[in-house]
Protein backbone atom coordinates (compact mmCIF):
# COMPACT_ATOMS: atom_id res chain seq x y z
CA UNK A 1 -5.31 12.65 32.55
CA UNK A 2 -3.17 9.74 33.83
CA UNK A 3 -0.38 8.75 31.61
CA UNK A 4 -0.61 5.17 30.68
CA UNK A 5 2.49 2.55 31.71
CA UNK A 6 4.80 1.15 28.93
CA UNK A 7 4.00 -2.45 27.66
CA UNK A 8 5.93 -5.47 29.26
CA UNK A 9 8.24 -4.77 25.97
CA UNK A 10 9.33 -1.10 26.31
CA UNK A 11 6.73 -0.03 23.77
CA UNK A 12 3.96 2.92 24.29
CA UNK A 13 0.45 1.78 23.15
CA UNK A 14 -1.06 3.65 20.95
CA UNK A 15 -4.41 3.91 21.46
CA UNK A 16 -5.90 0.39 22.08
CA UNK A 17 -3.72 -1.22 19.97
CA UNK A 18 0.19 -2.64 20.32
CA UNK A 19 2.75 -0.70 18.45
CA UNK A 20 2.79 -3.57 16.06
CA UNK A 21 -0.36 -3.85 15.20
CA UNK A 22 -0.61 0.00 14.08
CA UNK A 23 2.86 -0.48 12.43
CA UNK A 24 1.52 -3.42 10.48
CA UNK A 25 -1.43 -1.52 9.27
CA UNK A 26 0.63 1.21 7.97
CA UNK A 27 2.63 -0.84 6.27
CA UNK A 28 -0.48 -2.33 4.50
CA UNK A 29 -1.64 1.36 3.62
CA UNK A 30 1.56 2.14 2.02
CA UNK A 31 1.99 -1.49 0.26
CA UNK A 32 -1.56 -0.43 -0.79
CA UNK A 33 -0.76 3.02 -1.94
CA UNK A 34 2.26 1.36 -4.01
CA UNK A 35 0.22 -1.17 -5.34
CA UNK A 36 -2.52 1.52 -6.60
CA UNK A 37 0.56 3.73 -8.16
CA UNK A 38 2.14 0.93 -10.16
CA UNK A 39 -1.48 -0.24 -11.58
CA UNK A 40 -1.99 3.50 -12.56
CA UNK A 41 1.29 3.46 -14.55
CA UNK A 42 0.65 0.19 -15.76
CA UNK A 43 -3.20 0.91 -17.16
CA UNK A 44 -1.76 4.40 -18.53
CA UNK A 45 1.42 2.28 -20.55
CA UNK A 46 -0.95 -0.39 -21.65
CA UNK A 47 -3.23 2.37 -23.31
CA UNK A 48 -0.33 4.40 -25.04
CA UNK A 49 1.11 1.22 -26.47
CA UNK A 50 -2.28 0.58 -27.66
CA UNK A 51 -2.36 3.71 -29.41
CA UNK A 52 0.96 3.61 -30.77
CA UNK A 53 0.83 -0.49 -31.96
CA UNK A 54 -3.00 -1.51 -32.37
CA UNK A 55 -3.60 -4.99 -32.70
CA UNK A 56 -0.61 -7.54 -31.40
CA UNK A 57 -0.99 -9.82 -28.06
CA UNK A 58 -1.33 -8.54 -25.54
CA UNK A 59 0.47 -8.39 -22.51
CA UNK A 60 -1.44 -6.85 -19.77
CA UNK A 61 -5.32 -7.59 -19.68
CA UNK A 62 -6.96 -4.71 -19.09
């Protein structure tokens, strides 16, 4: 198999794509991943204070 050339810019392409493109989307994964953690910890500490304090305004629409 024939090794591909570098991009005008120095970088390797990986696959198809330009380095920045498959940087971008892992970026997006883990902003995703972050996003899904936080909501977890945010759903499980709305239903505990729920528990604790019924009734009250609340905060966080769930």
């Amino acid at each position: 198999m024939k090794p591909r050339k570098p991009l005008a810019d120095g970088f390797d392409p990986i696959g198809p794509f330009h380095p920045y493109v498959v940087m971008g989307a892992v970026l997006l994964l883990d902003l995703l991943a972050i996003l899904l953690v936080l909501s977890a910890l945010t759903y499980a500490g709305d239903r505990i204070e729920d528990m604790i304090w019924p009734g009250g305004k609340e905060w966080v629409d769930l």
